[in-house]
Protein backbone atom coordinates (compact mmCIF):
# COMPACT_ATOMS: atom_id res chain seq x y z
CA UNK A 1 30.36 89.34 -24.64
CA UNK A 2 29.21 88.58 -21.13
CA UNK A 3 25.89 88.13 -22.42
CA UNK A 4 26.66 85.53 -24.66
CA UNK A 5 28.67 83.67 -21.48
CA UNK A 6 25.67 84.12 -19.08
CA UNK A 7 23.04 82.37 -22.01
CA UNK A 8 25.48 79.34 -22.36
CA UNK A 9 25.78 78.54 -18.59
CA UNK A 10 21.63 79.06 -18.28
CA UNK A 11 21.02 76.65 -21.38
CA UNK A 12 23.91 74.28 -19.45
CA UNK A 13 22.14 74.06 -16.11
CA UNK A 14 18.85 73.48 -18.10
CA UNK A 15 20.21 70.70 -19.77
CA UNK A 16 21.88 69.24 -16.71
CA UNK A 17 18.47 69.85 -14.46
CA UNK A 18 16.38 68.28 -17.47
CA UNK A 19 18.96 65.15 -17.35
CA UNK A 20 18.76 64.62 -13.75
CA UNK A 21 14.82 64.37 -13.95
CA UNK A 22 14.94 61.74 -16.66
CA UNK A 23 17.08 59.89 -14.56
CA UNK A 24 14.90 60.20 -11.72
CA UNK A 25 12.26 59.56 -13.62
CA UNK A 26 13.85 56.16 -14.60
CA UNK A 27 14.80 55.15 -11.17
CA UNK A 28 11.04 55.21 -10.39
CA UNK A 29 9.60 53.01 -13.09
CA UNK A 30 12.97 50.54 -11.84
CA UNK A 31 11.76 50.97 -8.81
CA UNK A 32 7.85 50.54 -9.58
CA UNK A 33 9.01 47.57 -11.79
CA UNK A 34 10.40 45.43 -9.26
CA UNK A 35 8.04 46.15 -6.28
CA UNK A 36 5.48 45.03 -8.65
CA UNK A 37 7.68 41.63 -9.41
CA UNK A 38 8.22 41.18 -5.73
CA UNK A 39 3.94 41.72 -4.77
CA UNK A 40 3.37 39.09 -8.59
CA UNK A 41 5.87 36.67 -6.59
CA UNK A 42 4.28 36.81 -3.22
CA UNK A 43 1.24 36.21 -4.55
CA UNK A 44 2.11 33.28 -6.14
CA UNK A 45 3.56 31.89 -3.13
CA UNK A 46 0.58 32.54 -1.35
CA UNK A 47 -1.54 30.81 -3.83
CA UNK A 48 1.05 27.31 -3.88
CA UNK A 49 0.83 27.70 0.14
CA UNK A 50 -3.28 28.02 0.12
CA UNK A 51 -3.35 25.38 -2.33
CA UNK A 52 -1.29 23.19 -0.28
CA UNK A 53 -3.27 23.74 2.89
CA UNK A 54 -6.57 22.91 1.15
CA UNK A 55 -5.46 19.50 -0.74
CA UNK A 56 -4.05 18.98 2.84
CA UNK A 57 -7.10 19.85 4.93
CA UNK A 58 -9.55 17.36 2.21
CA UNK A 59 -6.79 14.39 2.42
CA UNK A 60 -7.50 14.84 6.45
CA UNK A 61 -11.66 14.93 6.08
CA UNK A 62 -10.74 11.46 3.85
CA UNK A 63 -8.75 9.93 6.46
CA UNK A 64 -11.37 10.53 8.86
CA UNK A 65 -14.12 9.38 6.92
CA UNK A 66 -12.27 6.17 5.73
CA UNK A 67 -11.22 5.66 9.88
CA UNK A 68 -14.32 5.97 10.79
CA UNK A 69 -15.72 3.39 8.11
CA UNK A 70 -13.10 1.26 8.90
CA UNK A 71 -14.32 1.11 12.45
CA UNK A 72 -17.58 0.21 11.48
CA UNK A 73 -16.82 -3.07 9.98
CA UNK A 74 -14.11 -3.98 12.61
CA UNK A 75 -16.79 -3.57 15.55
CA UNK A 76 -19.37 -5.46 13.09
CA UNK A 77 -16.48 -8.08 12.32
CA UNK A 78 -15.80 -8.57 15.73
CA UNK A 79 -19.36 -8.89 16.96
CA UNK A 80 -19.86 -11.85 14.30
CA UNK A 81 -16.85 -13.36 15.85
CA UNK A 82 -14.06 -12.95 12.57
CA UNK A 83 -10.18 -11.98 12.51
CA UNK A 84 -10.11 -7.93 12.73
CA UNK A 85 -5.68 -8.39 12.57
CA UNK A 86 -5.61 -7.30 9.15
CA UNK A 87 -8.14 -4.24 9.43
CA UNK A 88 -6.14 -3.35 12.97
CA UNK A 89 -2.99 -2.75 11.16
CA UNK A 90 -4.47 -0.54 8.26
CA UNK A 91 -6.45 1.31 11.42
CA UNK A 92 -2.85 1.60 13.11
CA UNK A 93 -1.71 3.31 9.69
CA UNK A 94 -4.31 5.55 9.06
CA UNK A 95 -3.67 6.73 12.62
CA UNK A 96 -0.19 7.40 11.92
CA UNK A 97 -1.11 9.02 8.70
CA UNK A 98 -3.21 11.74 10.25
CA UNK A 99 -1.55 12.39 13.50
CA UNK A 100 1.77 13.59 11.03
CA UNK A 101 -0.78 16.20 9.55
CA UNK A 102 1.75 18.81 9.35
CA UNK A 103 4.19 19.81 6.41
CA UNK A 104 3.14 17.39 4.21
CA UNK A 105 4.61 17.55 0.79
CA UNK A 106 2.09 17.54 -2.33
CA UNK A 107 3.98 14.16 -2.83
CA UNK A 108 3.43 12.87 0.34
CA UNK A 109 -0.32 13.88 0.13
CA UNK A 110 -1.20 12.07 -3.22
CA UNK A 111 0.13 8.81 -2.21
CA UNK A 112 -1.69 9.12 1.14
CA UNK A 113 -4.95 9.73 -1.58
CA UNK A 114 -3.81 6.63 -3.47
CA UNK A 115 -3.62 4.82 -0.19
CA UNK A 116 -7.04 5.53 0.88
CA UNK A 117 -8.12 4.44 -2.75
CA UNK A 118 -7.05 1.05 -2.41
CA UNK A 119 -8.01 0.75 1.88
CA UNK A 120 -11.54 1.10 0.11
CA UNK A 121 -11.13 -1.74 -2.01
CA UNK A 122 -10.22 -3.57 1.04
CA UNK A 123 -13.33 -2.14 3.15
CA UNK A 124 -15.45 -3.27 -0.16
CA UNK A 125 -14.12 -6.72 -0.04
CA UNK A 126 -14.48 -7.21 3.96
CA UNK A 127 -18.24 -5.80 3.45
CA UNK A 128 -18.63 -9.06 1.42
CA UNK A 129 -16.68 -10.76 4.59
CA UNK A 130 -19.13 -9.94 6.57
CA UNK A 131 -22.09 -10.80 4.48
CA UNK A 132 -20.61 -14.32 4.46
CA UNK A 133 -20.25 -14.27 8.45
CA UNK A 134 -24.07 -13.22 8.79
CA UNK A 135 -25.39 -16.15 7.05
CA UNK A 136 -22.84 -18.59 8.65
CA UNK A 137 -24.00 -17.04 12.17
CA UNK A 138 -27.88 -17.42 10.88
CA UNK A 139 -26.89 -21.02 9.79
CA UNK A 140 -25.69 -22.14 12.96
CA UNK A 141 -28.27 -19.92 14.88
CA UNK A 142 -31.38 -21.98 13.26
CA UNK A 143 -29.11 -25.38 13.35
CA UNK A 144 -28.44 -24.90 17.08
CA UNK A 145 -32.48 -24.40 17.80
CA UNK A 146 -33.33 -27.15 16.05
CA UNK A 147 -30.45 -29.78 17.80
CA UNK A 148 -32.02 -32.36 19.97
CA UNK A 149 -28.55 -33.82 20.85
CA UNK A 150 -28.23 -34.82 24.47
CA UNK A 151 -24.77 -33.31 26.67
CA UNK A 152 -23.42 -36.76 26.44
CA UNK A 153 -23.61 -37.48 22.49
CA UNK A 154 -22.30 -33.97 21.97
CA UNK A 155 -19.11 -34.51 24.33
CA UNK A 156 -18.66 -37.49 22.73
CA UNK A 157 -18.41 -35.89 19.02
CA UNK A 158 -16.19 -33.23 20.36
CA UNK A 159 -13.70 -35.50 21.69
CA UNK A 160 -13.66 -37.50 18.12
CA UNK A 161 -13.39 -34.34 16.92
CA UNK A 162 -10.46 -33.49 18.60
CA UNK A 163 -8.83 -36.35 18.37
CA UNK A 164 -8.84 -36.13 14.65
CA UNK A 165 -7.85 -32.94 14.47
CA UNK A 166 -4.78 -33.39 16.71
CA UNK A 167 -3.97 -36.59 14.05
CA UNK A 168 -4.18 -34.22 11.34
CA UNK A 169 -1.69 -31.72 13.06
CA UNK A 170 0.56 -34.95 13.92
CA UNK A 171 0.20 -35.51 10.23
CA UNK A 172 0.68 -32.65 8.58
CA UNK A 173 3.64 -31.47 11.30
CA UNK A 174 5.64 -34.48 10.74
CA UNK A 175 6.54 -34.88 7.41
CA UNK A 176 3.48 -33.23 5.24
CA UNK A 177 4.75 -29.91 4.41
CA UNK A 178 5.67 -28.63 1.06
CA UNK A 179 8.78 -27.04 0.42
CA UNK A 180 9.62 -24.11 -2.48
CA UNK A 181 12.70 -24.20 -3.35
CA UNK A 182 15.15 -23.08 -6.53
CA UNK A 183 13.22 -19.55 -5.94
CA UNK A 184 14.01 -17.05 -9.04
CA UNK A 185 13.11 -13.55 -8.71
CA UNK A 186 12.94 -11.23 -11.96
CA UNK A 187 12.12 -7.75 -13.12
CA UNK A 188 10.27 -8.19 -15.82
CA UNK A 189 10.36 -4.42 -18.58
CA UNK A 190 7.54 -2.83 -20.75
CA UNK A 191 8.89 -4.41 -23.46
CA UNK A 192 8.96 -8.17 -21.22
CA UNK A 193 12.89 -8.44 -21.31
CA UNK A 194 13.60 -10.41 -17.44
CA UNK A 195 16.53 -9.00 -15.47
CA UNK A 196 18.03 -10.93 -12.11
CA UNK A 197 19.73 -9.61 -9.44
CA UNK A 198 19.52 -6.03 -8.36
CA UNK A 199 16.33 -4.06 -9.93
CA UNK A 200 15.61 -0.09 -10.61
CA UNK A 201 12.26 0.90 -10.66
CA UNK A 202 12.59 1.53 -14.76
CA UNK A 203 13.02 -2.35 -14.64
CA UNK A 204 9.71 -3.12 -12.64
CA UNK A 205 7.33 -2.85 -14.96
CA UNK A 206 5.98 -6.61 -13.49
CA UNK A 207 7.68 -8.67 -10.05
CA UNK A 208 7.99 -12.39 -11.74
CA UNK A 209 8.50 -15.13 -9.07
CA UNK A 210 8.89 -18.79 -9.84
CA UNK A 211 10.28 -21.70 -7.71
CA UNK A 212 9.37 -25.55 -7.72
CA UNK A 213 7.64 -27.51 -5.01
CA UNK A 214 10.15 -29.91 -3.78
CA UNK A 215 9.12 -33.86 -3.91
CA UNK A 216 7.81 -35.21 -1.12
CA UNK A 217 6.29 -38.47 -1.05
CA UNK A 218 4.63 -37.93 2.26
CA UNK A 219 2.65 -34.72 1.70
CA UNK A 220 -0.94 -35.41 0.26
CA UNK A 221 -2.18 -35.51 -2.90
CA UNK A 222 -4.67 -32.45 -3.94
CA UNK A 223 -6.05 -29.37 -3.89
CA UNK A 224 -3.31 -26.68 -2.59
CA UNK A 225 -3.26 -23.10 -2.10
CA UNK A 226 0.03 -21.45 -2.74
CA UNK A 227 0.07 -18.18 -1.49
CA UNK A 228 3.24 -15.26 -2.03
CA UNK A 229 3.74 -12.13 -0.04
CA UNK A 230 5.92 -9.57 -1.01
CA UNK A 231 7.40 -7.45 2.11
CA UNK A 232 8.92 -3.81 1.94
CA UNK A 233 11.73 -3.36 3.56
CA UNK A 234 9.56 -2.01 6.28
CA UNK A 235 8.26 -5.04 6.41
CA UNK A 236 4.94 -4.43 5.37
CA UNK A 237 2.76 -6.42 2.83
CA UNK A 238 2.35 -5.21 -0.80
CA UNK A 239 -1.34 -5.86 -1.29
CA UNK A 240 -3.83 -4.60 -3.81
CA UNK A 241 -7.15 -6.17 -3.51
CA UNK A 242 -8.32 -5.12 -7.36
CA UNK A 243 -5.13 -7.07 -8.43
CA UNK A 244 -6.02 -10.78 -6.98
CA UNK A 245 -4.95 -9.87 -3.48
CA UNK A 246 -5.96 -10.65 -0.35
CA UNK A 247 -6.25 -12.33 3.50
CA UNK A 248 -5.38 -16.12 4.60
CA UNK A 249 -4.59 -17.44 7.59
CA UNK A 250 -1.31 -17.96 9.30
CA UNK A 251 -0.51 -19.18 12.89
CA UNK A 252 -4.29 -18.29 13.48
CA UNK A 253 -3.87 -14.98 12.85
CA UNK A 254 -5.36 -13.19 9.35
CA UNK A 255 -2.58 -11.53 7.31
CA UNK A 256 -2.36 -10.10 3.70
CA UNK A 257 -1.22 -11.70 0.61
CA UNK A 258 -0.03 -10.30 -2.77
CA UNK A 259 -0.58 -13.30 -5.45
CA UNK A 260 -2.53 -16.89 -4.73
CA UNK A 261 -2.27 -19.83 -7.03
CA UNK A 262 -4.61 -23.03 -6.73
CA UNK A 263 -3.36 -25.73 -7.91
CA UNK A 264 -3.62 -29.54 -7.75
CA UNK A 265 -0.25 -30.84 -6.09
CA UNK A 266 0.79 -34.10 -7.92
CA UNK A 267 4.46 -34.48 -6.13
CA UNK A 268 5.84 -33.68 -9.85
CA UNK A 269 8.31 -31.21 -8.58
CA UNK A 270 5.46 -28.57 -10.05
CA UNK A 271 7.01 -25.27 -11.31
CA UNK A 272 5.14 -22.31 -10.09
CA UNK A 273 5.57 -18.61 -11.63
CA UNK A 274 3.63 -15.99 -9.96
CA UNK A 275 3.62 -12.19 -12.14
CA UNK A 276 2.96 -8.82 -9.83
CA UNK A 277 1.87 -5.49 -11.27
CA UNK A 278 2.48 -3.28 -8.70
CA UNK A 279 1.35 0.18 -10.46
CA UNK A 280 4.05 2.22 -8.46
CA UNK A 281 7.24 2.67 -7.20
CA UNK A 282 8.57 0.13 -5.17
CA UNK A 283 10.57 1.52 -2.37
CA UNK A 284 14.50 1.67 -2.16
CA UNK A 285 15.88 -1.15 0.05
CA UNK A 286 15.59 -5.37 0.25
CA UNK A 287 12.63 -7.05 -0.46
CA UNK A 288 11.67 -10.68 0.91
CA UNK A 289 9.44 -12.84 -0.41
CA UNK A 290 7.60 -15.11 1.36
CA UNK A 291 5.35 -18.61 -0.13
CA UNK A 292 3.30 -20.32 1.92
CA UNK A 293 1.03 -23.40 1.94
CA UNK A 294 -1.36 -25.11 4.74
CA UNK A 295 -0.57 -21.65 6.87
CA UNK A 296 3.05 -22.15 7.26
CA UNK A 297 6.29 -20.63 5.37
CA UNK A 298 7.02 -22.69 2.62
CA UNK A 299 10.28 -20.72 1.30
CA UNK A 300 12.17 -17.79 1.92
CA UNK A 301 14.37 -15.19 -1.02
CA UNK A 302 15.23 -11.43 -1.45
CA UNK A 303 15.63 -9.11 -3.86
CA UNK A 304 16.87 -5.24 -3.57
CA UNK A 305 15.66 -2.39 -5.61
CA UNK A 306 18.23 0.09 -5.90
């Protein structure tokens, strides 16, 4: 009888021993299982974070390189005695741009590449800038050695010159201006339904700006160049040189503008409609937009993108 009890409590503590290693057993795979998740996950973090770095450490060698270029055609600019303002505030940006080399977001770094893309553009455009101011400086180089013109003739021209000049100023600040005005600004869809007022970005597919050039019997008859900036509301110009854009002259001073028109003013009260493909996001905030003609502000609206 005893016997019989002592066989059932060996089988029990068999079974119980042979539980207690499965168990264990399980634990460990659990265990192996999730320190391998945890290593899979660390690796991929490591990967995103080396990734980052790289993209980071090539949109720094560009920013360099495209500094550097940029440099090159400001000193060879200057030396041929053209405006450098507009290539001095892109250099000021750049600068910015790389001295905040540090947690930059992979957003952050491809529109700093798309920037660069489109400086470029501008670097092509001033290297035809700067063809132009060679042969100007070779033209008045071989015009200068062949002038004969005694002290006193020349004097004399340059004060006619002058004094027609200052009658054209006296002329033009008087009463020759244009004047935009009746400014409409629109957002202009995919599908080309217009929408006034406040804009999202959905909306922006195209910027369309129109306004009329107000009568005025005293401006002259011609040729004009109408010329429209569009400002962020960092106040910065919205350029894109592949797009029409480009420099002009204000105050003496070169600046950027988005859209030109050239038209032949006939005091008609002409209606002008300019159309702006921007290609990205405009930023949240007010917009102004700015028209000018014969280097001065010609009209003045806003618009907000929400």
């Amino acid at each position: 009888m005893m016997d019989g009890y002592e066989k059932k409590g060996a089988s029990g503590q068999e079974k119980g021993k042979n539980i207690l290693i499965i168990v264990l057993a399980i634990l460990v795979v659990l265990s192996g299982i999730r320190l391998f998740a945890d290593h899979k996950e660390k690796q991929q973090k490591t990967g995103e974070i080396l990734l980052l770095s790289e993209e980071n450490t090539d949109l720094n060698l560009r920013l360099d390189s495209i500094t550097y270029q940029l440099d090159l055609r400001i000193q060879e600019i200057q030396r041929l005695g053209g405006s450098i303002d507009s290539l001095l505030v892109i250099k000021d940006q750049l600068l910015q741009a790389r001295t905040n080399d540090k947690n930059r977001t992979i957003e952050e770094i491809d529109r700093l590449n798309r920037e660069i893309d489109r400086y470029k553009r501008v670097l092509v455009a001033k290297d035809n800038d700067i063809a132009t101011l060679k042969r100007m400086n070779e033209q008045l180089y071989s015009e200068n050695k062949d002038l004969k013109t005694s002290k006193a003739e020349i004097e004399d021209e340059v004060v006619k010159l002058n004094i027609k000049t200052e009658q054209l100023e006296q002329k033009v600040s008087i009463a020759g201006r244009l004047r935009a005005e009746n400014i409409v600004i629109a957002a202009v869809n995919a599908r080309g339904r217009e929408r006034e007022g406040e804009f999202r970005n959905r909306q922006l597919e195209k910027l369309k700006v129109s306004f009329t050039l107000a009568e005025n019997e005293l401006a002259p008859l011609g040729t004009k160049d109408i010329y429209l900036q569009i400002l962020s509301p960092t106040n910065q110009v919205i350029f894109d040189v592949a797009k029409g854009s480009g420099t002009f002259t204000v105050d003496g001073r070169e600046e950027f503008y988005t859209a030109r028109q050239d038209i032949l003013f006939d005091n008609s009260q002409q209606r002008l409609t300019y159309f702006y493909e921007k290609g990205s996001d405009y930023v949240k905030g007010r917009h102004q937009i700015r028209v000018f003609a014969d280097g001065v502000v010609i009209g003045i609206e806003n618009f907000d993108v929400k």
